[in-house]
N, C-alpha and C. Protein backbone atom coordinates (compact mmCIF):
# COMPACT_ATOMS: atom_id res chain seq x y z
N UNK A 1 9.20 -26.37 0.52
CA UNK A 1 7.95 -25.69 0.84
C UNK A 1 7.34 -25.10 -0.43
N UNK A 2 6.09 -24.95 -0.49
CA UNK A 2 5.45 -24.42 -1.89
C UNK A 2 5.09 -22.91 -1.28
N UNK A 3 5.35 -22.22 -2.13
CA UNK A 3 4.94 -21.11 -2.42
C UNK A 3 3.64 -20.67 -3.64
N UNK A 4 3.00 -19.48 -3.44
CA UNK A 4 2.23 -18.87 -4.18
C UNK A 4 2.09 -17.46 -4.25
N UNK A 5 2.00 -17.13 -5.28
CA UNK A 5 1.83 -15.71 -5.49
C UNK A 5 0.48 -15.19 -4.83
N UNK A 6 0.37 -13.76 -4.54
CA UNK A 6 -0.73 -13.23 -3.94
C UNK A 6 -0.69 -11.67 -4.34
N UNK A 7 -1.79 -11.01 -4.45
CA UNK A 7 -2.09 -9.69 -4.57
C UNK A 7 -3.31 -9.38 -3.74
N UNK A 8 -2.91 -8.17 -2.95
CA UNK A 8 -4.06 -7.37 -1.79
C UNK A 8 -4.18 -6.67 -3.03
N UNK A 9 -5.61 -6.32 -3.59
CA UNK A 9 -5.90 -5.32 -4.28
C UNK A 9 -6.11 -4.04 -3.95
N UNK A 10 -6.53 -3.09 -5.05
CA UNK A 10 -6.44 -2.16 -4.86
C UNK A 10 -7.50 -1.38 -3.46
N UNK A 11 -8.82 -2.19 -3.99
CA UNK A 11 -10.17 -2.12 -2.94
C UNK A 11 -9.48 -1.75 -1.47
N UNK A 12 -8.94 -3.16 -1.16
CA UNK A 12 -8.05 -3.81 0.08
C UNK A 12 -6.78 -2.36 0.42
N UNK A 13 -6.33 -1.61 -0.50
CA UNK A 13 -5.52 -0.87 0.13
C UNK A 13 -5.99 0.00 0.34
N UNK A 14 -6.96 0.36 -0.17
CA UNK A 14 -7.79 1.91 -0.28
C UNK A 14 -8.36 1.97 1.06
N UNK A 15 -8.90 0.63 1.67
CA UNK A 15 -9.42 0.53 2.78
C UNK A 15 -8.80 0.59 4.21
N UNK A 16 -8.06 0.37 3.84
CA UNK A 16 -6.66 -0.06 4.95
C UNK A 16 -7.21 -1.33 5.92
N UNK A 17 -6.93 -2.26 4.40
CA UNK A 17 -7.08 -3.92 5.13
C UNK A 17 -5.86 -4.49 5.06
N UNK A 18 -5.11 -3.48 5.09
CA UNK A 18 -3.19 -4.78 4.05
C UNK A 18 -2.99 -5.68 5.08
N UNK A 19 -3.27 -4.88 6.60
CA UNK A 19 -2.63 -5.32 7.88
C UNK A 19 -3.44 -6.43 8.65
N UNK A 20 -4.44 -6.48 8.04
CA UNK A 20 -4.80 -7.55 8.92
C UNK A 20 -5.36 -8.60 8.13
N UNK A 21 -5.04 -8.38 6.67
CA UNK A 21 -5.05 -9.61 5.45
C UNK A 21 -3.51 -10.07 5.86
N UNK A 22 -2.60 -9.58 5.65
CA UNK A 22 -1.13 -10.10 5.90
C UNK A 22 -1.41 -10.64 7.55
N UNK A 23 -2.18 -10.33 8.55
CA UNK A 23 -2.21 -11.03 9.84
C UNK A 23 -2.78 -12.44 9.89
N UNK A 24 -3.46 -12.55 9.21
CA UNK A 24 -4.54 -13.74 8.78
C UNK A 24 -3.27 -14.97 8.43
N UNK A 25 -2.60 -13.74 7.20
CA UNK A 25 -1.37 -15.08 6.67
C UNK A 25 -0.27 -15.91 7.57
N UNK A 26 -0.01 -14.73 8.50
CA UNK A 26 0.99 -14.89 9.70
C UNK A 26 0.26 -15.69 10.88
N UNK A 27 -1.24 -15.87 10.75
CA UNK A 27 -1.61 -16.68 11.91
C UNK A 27 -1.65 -17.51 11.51
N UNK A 28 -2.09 -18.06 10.40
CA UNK A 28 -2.24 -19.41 9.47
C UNK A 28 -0.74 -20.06 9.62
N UNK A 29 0.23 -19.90 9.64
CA UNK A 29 1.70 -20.04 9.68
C UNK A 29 2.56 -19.99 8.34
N UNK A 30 1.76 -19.10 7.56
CA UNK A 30 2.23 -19.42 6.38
C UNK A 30 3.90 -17.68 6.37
N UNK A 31 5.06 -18.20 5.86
CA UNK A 31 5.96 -17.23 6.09
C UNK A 31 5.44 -16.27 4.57
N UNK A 32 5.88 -14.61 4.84
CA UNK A 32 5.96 -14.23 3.82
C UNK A 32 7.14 -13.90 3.20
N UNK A 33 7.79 -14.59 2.04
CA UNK A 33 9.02 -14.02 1.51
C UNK A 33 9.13 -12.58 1.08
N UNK A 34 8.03 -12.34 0.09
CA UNK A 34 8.55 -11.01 -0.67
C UNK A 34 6.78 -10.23 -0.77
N UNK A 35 6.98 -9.28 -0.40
CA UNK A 35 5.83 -8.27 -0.94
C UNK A 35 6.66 -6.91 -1.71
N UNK A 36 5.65 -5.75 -2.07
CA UNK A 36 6.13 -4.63 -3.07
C UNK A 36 4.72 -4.71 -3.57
N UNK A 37 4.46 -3.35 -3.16
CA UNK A 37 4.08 -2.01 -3.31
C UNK A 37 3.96 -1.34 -4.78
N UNK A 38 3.02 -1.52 -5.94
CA UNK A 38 2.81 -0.71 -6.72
C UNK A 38 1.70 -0.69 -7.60
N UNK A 39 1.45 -0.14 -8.39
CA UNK A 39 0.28 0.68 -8.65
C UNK A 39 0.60 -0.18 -10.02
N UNK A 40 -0.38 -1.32 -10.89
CA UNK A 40 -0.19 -1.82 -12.15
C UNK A 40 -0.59 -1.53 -13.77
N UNK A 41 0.17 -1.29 -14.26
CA UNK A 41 -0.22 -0.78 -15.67
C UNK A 41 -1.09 -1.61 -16.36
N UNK A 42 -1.95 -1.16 -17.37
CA UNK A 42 -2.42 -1.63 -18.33
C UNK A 42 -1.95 -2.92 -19.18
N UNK A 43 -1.17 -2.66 -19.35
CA UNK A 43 0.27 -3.59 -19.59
C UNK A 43 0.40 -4.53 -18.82
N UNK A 44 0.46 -4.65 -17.44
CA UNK A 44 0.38 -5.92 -16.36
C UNK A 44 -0.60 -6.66 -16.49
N UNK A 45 -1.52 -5.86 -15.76
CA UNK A 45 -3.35 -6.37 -16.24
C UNK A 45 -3.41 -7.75 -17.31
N UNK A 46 -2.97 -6.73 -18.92
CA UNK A 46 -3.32 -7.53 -20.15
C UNK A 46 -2.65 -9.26 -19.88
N UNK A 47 -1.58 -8.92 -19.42
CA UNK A 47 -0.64 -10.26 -19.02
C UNK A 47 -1.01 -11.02 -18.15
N UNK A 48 -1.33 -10.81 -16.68
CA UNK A 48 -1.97 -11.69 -16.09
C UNK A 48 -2.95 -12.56 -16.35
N UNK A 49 -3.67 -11.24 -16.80
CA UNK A 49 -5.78 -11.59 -17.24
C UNK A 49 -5.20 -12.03 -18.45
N UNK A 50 -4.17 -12.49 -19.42
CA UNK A 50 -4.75 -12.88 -20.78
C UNK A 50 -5.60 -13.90 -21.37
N UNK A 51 -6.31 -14.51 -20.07
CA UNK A 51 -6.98 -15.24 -20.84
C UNK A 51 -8.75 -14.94 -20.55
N UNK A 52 -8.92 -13.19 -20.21
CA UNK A 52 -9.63 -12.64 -19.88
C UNK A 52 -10.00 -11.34 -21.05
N UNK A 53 -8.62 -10.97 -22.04
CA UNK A 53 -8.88 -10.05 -22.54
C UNK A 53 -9.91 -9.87 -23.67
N UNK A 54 -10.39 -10.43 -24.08
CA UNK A 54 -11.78 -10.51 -25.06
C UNK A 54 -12.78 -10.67 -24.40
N UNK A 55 -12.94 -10.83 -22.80
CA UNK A 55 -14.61 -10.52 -22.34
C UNK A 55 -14.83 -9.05 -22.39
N UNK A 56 -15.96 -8.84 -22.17
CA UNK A 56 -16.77 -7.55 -22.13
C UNK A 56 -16.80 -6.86 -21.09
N UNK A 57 -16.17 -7.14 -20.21
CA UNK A 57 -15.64 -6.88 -19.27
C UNK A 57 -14.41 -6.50 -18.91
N UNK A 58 -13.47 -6.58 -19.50
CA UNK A 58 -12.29 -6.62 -19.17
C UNK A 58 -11.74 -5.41 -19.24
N UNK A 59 -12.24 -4.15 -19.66
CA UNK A 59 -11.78 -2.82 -19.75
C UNK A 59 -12.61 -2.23 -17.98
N UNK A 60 -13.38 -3.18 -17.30
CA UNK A 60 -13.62 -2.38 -16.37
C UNK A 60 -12.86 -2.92 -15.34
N UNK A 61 -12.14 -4.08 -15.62
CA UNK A 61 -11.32 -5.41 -14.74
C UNK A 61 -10.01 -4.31 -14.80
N UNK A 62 -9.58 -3.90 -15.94
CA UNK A 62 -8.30 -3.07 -15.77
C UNK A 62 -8.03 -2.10 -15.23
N UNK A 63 -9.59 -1.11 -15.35
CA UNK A 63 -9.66 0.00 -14.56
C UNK A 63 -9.71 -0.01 -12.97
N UNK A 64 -10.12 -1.51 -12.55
CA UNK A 64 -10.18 -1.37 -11.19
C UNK A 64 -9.09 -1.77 -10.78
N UNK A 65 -8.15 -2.52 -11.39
CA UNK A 65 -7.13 -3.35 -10.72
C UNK A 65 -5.84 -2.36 -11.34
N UNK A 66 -5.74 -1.28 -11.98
CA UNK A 66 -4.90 -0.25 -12.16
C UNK A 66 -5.57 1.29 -11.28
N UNK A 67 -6.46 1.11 -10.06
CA UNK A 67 -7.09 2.04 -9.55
C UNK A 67 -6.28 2.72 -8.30
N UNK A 68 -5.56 2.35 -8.51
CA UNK A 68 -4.65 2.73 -7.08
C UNK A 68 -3.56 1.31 -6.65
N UNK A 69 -2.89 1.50 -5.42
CA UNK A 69 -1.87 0.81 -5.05
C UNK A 69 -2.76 -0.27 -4.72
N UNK A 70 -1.40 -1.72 -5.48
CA UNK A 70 -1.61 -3.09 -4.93
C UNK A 70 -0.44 -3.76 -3.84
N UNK A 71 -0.52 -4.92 -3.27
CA UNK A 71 0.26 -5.00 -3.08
C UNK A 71 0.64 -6.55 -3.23
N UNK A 72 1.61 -7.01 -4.06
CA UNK A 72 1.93 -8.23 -4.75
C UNK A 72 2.90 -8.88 -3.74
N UNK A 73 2.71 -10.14 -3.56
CA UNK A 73 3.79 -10.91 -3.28
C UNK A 73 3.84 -12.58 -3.14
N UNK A 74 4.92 -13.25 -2.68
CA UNK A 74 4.87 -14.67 -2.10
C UNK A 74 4.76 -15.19 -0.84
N UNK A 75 3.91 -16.29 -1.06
CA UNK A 75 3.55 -16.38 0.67
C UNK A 75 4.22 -18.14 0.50
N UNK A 76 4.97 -18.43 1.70
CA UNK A 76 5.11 -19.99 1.77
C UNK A 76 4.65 -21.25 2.85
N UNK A 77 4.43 -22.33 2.43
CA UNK A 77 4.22 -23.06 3.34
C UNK A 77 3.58 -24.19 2.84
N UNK A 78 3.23 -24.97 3.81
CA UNK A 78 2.81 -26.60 3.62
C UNK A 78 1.51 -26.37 2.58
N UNK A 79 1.38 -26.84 1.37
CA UNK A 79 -0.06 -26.77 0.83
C UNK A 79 -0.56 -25.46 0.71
N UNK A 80 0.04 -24.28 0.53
CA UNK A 80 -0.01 -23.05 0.60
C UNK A 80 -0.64 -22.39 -0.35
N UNK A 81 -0.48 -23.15 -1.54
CA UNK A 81 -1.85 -22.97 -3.01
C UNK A 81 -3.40 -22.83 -2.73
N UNK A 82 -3.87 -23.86 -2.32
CA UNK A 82 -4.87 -24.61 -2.11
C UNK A 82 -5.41 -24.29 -0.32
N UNK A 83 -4.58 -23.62 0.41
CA UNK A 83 -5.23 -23.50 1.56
C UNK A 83 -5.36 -21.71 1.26
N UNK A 84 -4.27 -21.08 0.72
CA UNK A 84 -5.04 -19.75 0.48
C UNK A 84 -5.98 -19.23 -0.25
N UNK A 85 -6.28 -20.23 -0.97
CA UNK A 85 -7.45 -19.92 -1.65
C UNK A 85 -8.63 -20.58 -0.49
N UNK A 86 -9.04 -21.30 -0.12
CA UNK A 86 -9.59 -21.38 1.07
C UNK A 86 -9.76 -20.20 2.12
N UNK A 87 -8.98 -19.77 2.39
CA UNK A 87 -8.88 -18.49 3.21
C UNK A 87 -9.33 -17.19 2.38
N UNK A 88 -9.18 -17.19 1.02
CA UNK A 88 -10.02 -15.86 0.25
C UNK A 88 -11.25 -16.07 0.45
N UNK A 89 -11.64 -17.36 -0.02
CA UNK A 89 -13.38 -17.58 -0.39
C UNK A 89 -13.40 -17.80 -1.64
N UNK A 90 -15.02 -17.89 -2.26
CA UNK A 90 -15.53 -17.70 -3.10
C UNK A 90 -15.16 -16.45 -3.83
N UNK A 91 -14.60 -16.33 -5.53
CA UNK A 91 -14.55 -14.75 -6.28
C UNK A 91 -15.24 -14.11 -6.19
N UNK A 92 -16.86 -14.54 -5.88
CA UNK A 92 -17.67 -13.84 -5.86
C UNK A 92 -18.12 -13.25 -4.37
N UNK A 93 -18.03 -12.18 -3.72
CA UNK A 93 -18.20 -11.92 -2.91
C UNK A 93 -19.80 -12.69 -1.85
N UNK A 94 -20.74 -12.55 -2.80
CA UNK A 94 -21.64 -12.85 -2.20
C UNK A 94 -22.01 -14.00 -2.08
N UNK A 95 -21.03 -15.34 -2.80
CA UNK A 95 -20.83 -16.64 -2.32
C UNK A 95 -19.72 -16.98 -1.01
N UNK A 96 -19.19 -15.98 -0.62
CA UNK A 96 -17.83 -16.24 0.16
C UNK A 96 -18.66 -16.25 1.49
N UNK A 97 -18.09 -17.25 2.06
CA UNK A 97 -18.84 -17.60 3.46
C UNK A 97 -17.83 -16.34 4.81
N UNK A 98 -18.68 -16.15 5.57
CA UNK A 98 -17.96 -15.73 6.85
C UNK A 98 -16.57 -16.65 7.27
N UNK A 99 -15.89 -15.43 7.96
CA UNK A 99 -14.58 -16.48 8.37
C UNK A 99 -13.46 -16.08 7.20
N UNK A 100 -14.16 -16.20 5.67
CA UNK A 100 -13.05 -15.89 4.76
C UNK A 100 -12.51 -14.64 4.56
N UNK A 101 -11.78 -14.27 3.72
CA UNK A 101 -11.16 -12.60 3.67
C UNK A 101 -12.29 -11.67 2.86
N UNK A 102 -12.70 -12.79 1.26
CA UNK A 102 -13.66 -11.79 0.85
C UNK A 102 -15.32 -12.33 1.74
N UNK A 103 -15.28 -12.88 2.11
CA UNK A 103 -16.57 -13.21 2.83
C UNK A 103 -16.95 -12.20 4.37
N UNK A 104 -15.68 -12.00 4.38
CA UNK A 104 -15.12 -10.67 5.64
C UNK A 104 -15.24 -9.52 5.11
N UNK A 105 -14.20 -8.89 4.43
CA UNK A 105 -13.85 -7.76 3.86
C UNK A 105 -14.58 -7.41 2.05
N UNK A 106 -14.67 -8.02 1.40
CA UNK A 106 -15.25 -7.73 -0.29
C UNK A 106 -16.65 -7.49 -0.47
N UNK A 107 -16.90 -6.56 -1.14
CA UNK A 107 -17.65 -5.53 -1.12
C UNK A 107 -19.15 -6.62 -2.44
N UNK A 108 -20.07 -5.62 -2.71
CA UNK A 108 -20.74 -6.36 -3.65
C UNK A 108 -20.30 -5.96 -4.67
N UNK A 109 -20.69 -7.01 -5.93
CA UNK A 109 -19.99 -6.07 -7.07
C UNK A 109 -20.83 -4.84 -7.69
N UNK A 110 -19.81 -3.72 -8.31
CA UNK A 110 -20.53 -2.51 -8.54
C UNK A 110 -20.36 -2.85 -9.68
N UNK A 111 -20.91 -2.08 -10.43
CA UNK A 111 -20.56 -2.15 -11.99
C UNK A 111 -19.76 -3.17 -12.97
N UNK A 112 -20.36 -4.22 -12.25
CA UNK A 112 -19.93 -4.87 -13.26
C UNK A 112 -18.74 -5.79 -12.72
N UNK A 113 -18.01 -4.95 -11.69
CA UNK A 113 -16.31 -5.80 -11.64
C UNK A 113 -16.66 -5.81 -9.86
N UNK A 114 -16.26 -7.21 -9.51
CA UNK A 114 -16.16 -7.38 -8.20
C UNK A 114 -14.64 -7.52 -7.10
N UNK A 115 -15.13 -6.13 -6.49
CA UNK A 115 -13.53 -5.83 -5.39
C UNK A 115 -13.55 -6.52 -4.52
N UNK A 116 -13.07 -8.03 -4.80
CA UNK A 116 -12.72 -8.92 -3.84
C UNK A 116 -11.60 -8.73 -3.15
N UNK A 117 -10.93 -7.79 -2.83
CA UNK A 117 -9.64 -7.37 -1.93
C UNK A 117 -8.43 -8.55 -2.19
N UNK A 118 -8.38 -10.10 -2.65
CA UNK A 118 -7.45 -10.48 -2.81
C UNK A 118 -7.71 -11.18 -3.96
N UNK A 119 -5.80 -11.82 -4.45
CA UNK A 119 -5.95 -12.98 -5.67
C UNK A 119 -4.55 -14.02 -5.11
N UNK A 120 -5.09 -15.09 -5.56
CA UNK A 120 -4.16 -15.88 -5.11
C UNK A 120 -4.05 -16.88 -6.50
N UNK A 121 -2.73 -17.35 -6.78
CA UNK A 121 -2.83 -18.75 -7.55
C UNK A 121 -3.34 -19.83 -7.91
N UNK A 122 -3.87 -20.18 -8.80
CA UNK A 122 -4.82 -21.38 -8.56
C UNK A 122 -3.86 -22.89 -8.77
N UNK A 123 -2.65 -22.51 -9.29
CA UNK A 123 -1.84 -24.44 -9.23
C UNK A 123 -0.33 -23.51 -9.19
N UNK A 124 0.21 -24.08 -9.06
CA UNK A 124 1.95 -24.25 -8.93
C UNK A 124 2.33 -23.32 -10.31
N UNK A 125 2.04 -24.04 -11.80
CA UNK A 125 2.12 -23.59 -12.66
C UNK A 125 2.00 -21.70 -12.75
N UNK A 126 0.52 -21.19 -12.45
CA UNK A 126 0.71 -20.25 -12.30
C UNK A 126 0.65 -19.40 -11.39
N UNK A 127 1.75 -19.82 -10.39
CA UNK A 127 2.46 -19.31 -8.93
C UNK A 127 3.62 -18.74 -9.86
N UNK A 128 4.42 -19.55 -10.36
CA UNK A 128 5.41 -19.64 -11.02
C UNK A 128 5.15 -18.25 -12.26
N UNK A 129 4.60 -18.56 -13.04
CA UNK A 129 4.49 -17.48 -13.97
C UNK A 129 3.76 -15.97 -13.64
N UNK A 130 2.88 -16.08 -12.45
CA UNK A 130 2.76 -14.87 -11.79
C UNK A 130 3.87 -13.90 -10.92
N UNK A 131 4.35 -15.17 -10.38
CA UNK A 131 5.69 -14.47 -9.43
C UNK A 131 6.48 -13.61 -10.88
N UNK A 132 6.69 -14.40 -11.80
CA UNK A 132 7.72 -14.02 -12.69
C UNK A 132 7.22 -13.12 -13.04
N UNK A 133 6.28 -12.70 -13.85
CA UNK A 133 5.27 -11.62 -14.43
C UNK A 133 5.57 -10.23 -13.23
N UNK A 134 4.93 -10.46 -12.26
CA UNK A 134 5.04 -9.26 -10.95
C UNK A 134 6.10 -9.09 -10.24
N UNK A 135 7.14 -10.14 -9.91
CA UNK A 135 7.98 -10.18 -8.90
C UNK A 135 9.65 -10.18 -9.81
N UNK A 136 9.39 -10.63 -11.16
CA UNK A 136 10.65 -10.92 -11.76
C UNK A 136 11.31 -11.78 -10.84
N UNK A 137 10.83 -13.19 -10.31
CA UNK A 137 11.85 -14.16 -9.67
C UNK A 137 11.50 -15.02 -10.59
């Protein structure tokens, strides 16, 4: 089975959407192995996003995604890359069609940085190096 990494952001917890973003996953049939609960340093951020850290942007990308509790984990199942990203939407909130999570739940962007409530993997490759990065598996 393939797995992918996932993060409810901070937006998403502040709101109290965890429960019915994780319901979405559980109706879809996808199992969840591992979630955890924490709040990401500056330090995380730089690592994930590194291929983000020289936009002009990226000091307000850190501040939002170190703004409070996230919640990280692996989700598994048939094609599980590529269909959860389907189920987020569009990054941009105001391209994400109804039906999706940020097309549902994500806000417009304020200043600059858009609280799309989730992130998911975009290939296998970095499922793998995200899990490792956040999850240490």
């Amino acid at each position: 089975m393939e797995q992918t990494f996932i993060i409810i952001k901070p937006d998403a917890v502040q709101r109290g959407l965890v429960g019915q973003v994780l319901s979405r996953i559980e109706r879809r049939g996808f199992v969840i192995r591992d979630l955890k609960m924490l709040t990401a340093t500056e330090e995380l951020i730089s690592q994930h996003y590194d291929h983000l850290t020289d936009k002009p942007f990226f000091p307000l990308l850190v501040d939002y995604m170190t703004s409070g509790p996230i919640i990280a984990g692996i989700i598994e199942g048939p094609e599980v890359i590529r269909s959860w990203r389907d189920m987020m939407g569009a990054t941009n909130p105001v391209n994400a069609l109804p039906g999706t999570i940020r097309g549902d739940f994500a806000t417009a962007p304020i200043e600059g940085i858009v609280a799309n409530v989730v992130h998911g993997s975009d290939s296998l490759e970095a499922a793998e190096r995200e899990i490792g990065l956040w999850l240490g598996k």
